[in-house]
C-alpha atoms as a PDB file:
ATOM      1  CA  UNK A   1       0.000   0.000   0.000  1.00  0.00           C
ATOM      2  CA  UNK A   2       1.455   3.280  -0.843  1.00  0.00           C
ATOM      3  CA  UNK A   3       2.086   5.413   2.254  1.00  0.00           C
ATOM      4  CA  UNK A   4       0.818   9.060   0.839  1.00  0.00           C
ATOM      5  CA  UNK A   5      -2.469  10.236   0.372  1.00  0.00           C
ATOM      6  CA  UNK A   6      -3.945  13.658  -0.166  1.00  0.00           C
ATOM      7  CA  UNK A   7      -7.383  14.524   0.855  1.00  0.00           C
ATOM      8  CA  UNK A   8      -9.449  17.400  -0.467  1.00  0.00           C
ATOM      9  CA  UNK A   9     -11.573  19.429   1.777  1.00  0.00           C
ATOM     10  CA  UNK A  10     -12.988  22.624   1.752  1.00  0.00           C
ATOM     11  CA  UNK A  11     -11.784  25.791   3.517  1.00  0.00           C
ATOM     12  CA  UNK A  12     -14.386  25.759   6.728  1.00  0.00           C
ATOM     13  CA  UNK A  13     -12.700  25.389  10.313  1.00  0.00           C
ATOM     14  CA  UNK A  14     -15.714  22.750  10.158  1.00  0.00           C
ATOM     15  CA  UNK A  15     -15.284  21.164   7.014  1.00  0.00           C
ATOM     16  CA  UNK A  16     -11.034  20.758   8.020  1.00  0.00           C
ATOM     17  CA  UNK A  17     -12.249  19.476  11.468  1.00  0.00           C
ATOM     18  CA  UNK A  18     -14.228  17.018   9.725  1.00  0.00           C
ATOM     19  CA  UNK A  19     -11.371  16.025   7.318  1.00  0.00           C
ATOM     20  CA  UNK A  20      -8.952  15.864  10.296  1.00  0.00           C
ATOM     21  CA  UNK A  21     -11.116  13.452  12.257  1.00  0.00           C
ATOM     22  CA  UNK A  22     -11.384  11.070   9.215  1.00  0.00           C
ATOM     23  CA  UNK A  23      -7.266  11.402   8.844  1.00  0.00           C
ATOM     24  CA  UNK A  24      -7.337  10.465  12.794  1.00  0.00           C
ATOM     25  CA  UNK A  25      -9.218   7.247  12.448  1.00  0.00           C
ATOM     26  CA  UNK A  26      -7.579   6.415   8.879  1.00  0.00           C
ATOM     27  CA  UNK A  27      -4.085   6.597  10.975  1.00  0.00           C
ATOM     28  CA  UNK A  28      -5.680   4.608  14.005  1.00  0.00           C
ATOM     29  CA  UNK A  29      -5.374   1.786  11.473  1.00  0.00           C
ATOM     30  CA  UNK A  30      -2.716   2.537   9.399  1.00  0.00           C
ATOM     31  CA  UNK A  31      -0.180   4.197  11.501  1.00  0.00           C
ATOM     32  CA  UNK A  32       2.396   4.642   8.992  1.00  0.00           C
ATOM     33  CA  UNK A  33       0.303   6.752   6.081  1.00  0.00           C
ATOM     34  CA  UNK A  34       0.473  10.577   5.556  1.00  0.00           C
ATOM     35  CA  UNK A  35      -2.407  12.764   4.472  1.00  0.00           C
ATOM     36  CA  UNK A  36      -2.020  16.070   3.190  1.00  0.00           C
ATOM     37  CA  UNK A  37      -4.896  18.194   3.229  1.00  0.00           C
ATOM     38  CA  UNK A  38      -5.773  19.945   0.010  1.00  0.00           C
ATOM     39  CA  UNK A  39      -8.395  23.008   0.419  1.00  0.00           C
ATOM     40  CA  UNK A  40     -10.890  23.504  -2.018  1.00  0.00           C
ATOM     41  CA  UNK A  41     -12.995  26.839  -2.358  1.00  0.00           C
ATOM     42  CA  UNK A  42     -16.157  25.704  -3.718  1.00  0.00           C
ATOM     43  CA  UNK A  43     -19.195  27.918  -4.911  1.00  0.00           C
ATOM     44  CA  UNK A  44     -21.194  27.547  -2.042  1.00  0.00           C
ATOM     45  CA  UNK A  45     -18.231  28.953  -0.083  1.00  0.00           C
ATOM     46  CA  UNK A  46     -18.006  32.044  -2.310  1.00  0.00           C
ATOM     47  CA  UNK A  47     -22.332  32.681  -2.339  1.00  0.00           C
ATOM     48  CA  UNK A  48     -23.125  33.391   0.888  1.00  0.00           C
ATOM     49  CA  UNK A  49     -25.849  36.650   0.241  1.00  0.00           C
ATOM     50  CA  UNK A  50     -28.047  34.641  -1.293  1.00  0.00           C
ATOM     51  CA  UNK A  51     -30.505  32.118  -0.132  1.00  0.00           C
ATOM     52  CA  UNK A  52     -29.597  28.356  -1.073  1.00  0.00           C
ATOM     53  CA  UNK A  53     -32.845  27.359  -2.896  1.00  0.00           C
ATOM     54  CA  UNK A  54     -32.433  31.033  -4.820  1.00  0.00           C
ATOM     55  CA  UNK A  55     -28.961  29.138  -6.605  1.00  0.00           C
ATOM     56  CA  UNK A  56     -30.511  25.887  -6.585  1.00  0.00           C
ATOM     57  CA  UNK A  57     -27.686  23.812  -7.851  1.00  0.00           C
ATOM     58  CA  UNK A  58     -27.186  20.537  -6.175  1.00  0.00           C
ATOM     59  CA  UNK A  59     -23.623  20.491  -6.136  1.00  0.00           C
ATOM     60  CA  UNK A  60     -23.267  23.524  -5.060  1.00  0.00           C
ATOM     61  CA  UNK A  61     -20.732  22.064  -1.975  1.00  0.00           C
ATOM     62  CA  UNK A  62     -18.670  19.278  -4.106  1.00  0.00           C
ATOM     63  CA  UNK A  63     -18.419  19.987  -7.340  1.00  0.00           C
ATOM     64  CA  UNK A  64     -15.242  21.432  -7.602  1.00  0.00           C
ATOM     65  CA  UNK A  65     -14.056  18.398  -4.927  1.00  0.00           C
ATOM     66  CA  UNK A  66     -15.319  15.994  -7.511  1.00  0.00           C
ATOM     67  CA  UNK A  67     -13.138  17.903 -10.491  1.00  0.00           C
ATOM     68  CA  UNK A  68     -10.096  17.750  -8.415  1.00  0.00           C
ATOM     69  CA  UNK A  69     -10.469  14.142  -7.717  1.00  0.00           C
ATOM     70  CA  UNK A  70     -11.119  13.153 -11.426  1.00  0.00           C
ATOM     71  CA  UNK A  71      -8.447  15.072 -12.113  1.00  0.00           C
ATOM     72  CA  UNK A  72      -6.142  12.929 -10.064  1.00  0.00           C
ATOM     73  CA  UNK A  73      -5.114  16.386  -7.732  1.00  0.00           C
ATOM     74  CA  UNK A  74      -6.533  14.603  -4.753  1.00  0.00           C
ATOM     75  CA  UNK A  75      -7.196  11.150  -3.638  1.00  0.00           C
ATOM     76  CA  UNK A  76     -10.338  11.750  -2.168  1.00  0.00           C
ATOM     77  CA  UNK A  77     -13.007  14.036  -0.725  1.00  0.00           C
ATOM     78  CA  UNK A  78     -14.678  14.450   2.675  1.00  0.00           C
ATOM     79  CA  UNK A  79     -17.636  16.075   2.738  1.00  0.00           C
ATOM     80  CA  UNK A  80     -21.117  16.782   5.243  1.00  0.00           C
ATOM     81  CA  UNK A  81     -23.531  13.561   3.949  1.00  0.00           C
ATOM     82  CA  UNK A  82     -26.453  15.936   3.839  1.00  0.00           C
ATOM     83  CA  UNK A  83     -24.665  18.224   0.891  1.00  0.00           C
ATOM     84  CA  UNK A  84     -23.718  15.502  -1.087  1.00  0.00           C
ATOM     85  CA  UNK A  85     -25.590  15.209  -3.958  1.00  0.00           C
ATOM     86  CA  UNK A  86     -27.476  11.722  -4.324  1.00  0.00           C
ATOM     87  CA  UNK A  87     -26.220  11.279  -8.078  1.00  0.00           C
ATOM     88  CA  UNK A  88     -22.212  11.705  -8.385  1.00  0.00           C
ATOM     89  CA  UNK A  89     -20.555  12.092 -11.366  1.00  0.00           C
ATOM     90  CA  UNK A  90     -19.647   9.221 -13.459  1.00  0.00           C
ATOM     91  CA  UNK A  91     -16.309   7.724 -12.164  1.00  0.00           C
ATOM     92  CA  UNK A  92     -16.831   8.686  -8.382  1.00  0.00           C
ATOM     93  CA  UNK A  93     -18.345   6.583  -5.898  1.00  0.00           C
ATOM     94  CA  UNK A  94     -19.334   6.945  -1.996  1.00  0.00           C
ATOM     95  CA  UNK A  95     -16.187   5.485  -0.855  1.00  0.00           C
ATOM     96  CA  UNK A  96     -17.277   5.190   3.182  1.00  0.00           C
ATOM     97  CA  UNK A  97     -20.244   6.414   5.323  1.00  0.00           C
ATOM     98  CA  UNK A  98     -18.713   7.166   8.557  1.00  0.00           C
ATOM     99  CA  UNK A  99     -21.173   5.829  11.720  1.00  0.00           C
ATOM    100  CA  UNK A 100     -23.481   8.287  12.308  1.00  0.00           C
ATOM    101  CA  UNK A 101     -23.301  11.050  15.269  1.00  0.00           C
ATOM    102  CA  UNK A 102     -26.756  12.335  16.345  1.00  0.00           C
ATOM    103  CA  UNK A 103     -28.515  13.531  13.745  1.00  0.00           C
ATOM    104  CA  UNK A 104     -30.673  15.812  15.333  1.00  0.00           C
ATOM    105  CA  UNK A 105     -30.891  19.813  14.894  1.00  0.00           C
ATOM    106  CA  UNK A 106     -30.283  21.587  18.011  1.00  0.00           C
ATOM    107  CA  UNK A 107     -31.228  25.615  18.955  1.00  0.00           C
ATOM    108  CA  UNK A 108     -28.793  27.475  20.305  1.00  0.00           C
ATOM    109  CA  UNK A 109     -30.133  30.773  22.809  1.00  0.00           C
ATOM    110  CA  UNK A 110     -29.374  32.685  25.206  1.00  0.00           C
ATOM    111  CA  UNK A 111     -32.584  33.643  25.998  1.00  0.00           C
ATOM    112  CA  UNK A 112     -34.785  30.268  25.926  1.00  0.00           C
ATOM    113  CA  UNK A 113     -34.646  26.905  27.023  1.00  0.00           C
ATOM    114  CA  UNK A 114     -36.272  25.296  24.259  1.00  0.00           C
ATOM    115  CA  UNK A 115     -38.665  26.285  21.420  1.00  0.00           C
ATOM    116  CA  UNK A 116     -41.894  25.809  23.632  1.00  0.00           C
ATOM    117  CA  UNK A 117     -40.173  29.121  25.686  1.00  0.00           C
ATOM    118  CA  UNK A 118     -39.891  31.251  22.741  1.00  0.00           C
ATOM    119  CA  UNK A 119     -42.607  33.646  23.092  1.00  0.00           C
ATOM    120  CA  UNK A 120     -45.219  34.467  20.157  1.00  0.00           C
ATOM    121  CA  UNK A 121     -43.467  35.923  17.159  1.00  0.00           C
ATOM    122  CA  UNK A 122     -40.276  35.403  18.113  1.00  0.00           C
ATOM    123  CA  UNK A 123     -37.682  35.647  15.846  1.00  0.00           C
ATOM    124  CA  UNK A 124     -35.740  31.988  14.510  1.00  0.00           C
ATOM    125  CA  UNK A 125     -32.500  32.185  11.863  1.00  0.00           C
ATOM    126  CA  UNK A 126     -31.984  29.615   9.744  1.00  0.00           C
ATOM    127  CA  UNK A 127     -31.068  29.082   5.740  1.00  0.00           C
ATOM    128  CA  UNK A 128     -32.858  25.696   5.248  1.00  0.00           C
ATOM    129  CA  UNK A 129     -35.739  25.383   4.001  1.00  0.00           C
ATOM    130  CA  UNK A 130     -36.210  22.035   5.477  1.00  0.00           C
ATOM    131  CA  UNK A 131     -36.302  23.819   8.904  1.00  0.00           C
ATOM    132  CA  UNK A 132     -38.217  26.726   8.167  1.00  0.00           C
ATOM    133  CA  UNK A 133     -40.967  24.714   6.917  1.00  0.00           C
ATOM    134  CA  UNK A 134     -41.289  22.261   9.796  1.00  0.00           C
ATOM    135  CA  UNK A 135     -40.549  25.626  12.756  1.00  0.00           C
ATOM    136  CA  UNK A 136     -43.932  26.510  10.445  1.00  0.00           C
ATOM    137  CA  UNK A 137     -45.651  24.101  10.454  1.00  0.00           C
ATOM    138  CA  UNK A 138     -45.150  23.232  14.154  1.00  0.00           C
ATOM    139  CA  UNK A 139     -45.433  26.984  15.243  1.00  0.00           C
ATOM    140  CA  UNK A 140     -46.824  29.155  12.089  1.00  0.00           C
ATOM    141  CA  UNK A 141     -46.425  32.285  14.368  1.00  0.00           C
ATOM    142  CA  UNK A 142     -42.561  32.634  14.534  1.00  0.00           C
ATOM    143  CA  UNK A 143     -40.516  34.693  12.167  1.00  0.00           C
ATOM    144  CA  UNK A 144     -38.064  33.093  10.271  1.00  0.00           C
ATOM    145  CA  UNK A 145     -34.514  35.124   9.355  1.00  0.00           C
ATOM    146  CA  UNK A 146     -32.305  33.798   6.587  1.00  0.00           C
ATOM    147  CA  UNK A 147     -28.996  32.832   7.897  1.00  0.00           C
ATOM    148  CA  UNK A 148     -26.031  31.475   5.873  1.00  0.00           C
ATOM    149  CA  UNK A 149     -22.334  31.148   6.512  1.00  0.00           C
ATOM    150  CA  UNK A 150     -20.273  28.977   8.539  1.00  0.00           C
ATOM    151  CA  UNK A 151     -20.772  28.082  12.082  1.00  0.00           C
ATOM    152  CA  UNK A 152     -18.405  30.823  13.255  1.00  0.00           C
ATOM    153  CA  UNK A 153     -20.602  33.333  11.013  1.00  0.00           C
ATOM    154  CA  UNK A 154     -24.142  32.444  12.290  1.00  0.00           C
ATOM    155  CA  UNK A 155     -23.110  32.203  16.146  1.00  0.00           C
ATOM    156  CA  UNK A 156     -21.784  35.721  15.356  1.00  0.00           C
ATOM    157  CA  UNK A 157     -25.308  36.421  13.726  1.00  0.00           C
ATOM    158  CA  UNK A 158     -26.871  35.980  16.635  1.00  0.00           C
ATOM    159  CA  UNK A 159     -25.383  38.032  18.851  1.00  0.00           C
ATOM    160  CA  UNK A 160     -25.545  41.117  16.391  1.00  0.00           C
ATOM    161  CA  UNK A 161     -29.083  40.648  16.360  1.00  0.00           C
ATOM    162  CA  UNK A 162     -32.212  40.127  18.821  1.00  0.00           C
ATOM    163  CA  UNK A 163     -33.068  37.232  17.723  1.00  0.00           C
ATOM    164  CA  UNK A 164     -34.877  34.696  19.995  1.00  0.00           C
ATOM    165  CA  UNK A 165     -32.508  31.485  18.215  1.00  0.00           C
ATOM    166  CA  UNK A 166     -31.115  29.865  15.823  1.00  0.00           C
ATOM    167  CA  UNK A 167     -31.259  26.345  14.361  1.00  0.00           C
ATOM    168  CA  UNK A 168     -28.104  24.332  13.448  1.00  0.00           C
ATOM    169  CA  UNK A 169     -27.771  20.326  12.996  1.00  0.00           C
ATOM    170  CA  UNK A 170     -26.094  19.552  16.383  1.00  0.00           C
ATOM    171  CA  UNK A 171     -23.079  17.135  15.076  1.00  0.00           C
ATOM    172  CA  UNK A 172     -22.120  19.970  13.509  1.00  0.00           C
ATOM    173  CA  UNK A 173     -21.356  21.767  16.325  1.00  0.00           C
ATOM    174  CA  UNK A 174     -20.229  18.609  18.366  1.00  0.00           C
ATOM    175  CA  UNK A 175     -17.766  18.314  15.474  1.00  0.00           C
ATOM    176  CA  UNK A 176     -16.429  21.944  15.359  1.00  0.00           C
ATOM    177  CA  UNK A 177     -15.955  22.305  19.447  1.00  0.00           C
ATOM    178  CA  UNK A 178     -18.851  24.588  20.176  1.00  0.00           C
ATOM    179  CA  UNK A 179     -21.136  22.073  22.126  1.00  0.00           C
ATOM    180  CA  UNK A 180     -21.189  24.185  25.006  1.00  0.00           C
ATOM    181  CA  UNK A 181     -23.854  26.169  22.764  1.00  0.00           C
ATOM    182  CA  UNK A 182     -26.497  23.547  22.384  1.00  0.00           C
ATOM    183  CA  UNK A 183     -29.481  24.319  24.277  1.00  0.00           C
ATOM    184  CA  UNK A 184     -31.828  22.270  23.079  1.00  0.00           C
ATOM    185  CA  UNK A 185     -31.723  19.164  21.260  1.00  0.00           C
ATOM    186  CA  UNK A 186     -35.522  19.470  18.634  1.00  0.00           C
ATOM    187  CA  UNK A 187     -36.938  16.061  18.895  1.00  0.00           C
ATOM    188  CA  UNK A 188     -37.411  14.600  15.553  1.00  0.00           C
ATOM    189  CA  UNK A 189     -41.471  14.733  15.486  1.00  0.00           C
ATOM    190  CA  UNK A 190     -40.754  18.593  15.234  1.00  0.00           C
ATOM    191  CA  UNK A 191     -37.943  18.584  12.936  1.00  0.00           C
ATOM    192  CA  UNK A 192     -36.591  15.778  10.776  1.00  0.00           C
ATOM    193  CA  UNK A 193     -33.395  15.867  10.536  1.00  0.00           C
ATOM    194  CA  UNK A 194     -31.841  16.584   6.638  1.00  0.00           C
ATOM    195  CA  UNK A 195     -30.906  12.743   4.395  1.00  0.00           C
ATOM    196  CA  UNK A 196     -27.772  11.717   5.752  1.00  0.00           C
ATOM    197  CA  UNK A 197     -27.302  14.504   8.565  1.00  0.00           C
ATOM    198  CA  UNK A 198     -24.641  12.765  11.289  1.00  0.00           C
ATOM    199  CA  UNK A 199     -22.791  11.293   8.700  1.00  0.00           C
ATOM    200  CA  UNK A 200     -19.883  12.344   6.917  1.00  0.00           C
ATOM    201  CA  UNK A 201     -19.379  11.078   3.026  1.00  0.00           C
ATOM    202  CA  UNK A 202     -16.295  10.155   1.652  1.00  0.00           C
ATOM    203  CA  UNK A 203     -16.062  10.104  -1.935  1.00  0.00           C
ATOM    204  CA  UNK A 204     -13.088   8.562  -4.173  1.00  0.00           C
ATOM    205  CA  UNK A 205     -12.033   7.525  -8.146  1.00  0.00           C
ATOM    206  CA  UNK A 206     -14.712   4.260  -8.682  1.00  0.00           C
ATOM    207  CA  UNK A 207     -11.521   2.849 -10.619  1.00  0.00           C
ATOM    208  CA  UNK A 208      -8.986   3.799  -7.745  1.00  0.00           C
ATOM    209  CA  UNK A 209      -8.798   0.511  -5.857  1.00  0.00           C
ATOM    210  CA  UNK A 210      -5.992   1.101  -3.672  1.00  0.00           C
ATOM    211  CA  UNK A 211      -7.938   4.274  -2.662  1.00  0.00           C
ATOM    212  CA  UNK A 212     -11.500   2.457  -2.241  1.00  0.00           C
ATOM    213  CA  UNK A 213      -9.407  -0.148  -0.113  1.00  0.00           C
ATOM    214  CA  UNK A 214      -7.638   2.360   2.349  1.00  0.00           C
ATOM    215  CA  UNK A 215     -11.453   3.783   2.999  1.00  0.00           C
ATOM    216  CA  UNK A 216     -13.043   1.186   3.271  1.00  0.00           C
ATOM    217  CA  UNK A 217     -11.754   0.464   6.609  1.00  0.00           C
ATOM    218  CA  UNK A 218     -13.889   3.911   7.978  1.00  0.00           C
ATOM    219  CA  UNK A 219     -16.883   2.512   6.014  1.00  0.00           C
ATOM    220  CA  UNK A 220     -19.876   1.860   8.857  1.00  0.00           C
ATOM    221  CA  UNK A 221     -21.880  -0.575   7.296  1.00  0.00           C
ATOM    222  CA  UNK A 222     -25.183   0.431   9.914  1.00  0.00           C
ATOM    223  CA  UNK A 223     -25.168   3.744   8.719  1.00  0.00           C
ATOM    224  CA  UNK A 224     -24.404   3.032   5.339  1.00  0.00           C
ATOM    225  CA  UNK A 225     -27.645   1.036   5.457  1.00  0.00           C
ATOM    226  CA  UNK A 226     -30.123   3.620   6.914  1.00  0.00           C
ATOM    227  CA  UNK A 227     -28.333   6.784   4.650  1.00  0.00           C
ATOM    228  CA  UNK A 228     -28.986   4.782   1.474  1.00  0.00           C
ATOM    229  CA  UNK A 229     -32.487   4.257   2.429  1.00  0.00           C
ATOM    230  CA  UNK A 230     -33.205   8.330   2.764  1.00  0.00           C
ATOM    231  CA  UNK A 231     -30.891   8.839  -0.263  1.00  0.00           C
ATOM    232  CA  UNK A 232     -33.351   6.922  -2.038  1.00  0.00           C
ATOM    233  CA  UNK A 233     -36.309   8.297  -0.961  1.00  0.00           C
ATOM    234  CA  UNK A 234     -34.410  11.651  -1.801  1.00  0.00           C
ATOM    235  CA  UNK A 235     -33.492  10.318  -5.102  1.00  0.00           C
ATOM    236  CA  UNK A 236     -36.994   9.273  -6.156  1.00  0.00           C
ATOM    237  CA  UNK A 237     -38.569  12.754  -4.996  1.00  0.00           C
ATOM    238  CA  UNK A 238     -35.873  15.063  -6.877  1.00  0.00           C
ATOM    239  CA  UNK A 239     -36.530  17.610  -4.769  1.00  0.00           C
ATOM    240  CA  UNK A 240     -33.186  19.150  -4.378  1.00  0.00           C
ATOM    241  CA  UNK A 241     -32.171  22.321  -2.375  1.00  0.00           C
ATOM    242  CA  UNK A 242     -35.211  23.997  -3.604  1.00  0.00           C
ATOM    243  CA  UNK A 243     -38.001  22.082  -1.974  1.00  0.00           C
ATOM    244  CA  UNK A 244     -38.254  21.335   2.061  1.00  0.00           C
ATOM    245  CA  UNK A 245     -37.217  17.551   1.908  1.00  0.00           C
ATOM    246  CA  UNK A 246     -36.335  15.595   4.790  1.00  0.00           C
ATOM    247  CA  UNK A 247     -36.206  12.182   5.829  1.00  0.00           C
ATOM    248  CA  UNK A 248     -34.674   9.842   8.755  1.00  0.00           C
ATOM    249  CA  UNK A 249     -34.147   6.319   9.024  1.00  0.00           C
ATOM    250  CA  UNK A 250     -32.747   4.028  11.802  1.00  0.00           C
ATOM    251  CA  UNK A 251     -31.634   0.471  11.783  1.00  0.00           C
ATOM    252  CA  UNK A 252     -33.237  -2.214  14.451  1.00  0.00           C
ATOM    253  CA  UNK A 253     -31.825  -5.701  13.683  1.00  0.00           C
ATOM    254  CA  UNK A 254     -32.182  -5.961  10.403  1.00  0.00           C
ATOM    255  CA  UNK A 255     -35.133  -3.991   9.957  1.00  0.00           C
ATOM    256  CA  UNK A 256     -35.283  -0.154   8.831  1.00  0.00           C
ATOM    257  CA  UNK A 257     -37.922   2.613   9.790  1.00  0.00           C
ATOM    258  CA  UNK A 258     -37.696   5.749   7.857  1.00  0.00           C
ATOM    259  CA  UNK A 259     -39.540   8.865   8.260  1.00  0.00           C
ATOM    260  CA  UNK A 260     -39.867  10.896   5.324  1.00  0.00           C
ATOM    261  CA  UNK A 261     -41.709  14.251   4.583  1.00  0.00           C
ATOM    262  CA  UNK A 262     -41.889  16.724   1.710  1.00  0.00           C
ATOM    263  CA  UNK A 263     -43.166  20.080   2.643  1.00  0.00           C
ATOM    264  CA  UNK A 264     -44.472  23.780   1.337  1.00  0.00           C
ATOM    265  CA  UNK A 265     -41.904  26.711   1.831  1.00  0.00           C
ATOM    266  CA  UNK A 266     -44.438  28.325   4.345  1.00  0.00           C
ATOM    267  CA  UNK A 267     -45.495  25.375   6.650  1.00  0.00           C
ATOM    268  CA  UNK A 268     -48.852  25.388   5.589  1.00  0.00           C
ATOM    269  CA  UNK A 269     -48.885  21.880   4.378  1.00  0.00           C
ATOM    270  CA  UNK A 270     -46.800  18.599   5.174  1.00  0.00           C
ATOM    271  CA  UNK A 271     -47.079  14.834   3.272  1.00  0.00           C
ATOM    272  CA  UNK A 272     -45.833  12.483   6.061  1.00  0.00           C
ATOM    273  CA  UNK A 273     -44.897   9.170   5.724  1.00  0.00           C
ATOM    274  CA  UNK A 274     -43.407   6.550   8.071  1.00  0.00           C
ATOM    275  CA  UNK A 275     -42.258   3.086   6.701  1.00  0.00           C
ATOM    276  CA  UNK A 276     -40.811   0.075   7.184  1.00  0.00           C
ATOM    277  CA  UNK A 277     -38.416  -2.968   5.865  1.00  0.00           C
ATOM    278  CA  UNK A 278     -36.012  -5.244   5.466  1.00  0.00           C
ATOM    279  CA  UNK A 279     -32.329  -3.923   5.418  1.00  0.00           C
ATOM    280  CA  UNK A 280     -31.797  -5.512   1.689  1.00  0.00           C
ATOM    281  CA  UNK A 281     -34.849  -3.790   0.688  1.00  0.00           C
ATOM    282  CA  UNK A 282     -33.797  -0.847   1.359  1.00  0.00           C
ATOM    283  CA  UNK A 283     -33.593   1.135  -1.890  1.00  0.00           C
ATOM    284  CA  UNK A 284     -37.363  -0.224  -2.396  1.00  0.00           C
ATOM    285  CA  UNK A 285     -38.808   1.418   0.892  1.00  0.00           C
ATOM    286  CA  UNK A 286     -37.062   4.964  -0.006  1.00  0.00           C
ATOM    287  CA  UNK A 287     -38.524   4.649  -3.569  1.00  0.00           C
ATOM    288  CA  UNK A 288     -42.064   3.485  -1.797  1.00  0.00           C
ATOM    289  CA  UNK A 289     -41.924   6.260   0.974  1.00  0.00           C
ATOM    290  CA  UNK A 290     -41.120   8.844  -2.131  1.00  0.00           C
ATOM    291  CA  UNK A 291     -44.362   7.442  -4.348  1.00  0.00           C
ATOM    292  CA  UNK A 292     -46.514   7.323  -1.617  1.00  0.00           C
ATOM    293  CA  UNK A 293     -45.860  10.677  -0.510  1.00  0.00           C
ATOM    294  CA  UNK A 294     -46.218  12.119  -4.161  1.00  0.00           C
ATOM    295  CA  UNK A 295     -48.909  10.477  -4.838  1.00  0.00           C
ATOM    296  CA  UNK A 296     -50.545  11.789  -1.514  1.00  0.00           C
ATOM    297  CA  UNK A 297     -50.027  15.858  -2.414  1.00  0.00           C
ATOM    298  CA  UNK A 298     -46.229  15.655  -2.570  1.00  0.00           C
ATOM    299  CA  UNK A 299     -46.142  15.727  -6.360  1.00  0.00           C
ATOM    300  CA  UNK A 300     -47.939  19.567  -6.072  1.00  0.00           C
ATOM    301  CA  UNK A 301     -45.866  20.822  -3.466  1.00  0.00           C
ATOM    302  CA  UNK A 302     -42.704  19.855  -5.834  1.00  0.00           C
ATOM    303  CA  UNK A 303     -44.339  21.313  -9.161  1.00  0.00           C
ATOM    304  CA  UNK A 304     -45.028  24.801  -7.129  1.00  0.00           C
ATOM    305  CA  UNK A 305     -41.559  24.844  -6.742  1.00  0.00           C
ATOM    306  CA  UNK A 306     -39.876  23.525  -9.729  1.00  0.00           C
ATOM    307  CA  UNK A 307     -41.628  25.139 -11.843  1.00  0.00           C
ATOM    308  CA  UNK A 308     -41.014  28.734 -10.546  1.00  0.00           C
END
């Protein structure tokens, strides 16, 4: 096995944290290898006035990681699960799913316990869409404020401005040191967490077997299991960043249960859908979950959006 490796990652203090933690456990097993970090700027990184959906490309977080990795400049890619899109380009594959932290999105205050304590109107920042349209449809009365940036950038957000929170997923922040400002952890029949949220994604050269070997060793086959299920049912629905998607699934024995919702911008309306099934069915049950839930209002919801 050859003893250097260079990783691509992209410029975040969360994103090299990440990267960093998967060169720690890749060098718990192979004590002898060195990885070089390569930083990548990619456009999601350079965008940050505008709203995500507004841009709506899918790869808006990897696509210049995938160019330098087909391009042989790195050997491969770590990346946040969630922004990964569920189609890669043809000669990558998703090398290793590392096991899953909680998936959960947390609020961070310093003014409320939880969401129950924030008063009528108050005021919530967050960029997804995914989380503004369950805060809605759980509480229609808050006021939602459009926050992008890194972590750094949106805990500084809210302390320039009186607002009453703001919602982040809460590995995130386990990952880049700042659990200290979790308040609350949102149970998941609030907010579903985004496909793959927990998880990182590592992504090499299909035809790179050396590569796909080394990785394979972070690979956790449990969460590999339940994120292919959601990537499915995200796969099926197409919804992108443009449309609030989510969807959950955990692993019990060999048996799956996902959760999976598609939902208006506003809150007003939410197609639910809980499901379960076999662990080797699992690319059927995200498919199923995804029909279902079209078939049941979802497919409107996506065509207000798509379309416009």
């Amino acid at each position: 096995m050859k003893q250097k490796w260079k990783v691509g990652t992209r410029k975040s203090l969360l994103a090299r944290a990440q990267t960093q933690w998967v060169i720690r456990q890749l060098k718990k097993i192979f004590s002898s290898i060195e990885v070089e970090e390569v930083l990548v700027e990619t456009q999601g990184d350079k965008i940050l006035g505008t709203p995500l959906y507004e841009i709506g490309d899918k790869g808006l977080f990897t696509k210049e990681l995938d160019k330098a990795l087909l391009e042989g400049v790195i050997d491969f890619a770590v990346h946040s699960l969630k922004d990964l899109p569920t189609q890669l380009p043809d000669g990558l594959v998703l090398a290793a799913v590392t096991e899953r932290k909680n998936p959960q999105d947390v609020m961070v205050s310093h003014k409320w316990k939880s969401l129950e304590e924030v008063p009528q109107g108050g005021k919530i920042g967050t960029g997804s869409l995914r989380r503004k349209a369950q805060l809605l449809w759980y509480r229609h009365d808050l006021q939602i404020q459009e926050l992008r940036g890194n972590i750094d950038t949106r805990l500084r957000k809210l302390e320039e401005n009186d607002w009453d929170a703001i919602i982040l997923a809460g590995c995130g922040l386990e990952r880049g040191g700042y659990q200290n400002r979790i308040t609350h952890w949102i149970p998941m029949d609030i907010i579903v967490p985004a496909v793959g949220q927990g998880s990182l994604g590592v992504v090499a050269r299909r035809d790179d077997q050396e590569t796909l070997k080394l990785l394979e060793k972070i690979d956790h086959g449990p969460s590999r299991i339940c994120i292919e299920t959601e990537r499915s049912f995200l796969a099926a629905v197409q919804g992108g960043c443009q449309v609030p998607v989510a969807a959950y699934a955990e692993l019990s024995q060999d048996t799956i249960i996902c959760k999976a919702l598609v939902a208006t911008r506003d809150g007003t309306k939410r197609v639910y859908k809980e499901g379960s099934a076999k662990a080797e069915k699992r690319q059927e049950l995200g498919e199923d979950l995804a029909k279902w839930i079209l078939q049941n209002g979802g497919q409107d919801i996506l065509a207000e959006y798509l379309t416009s």
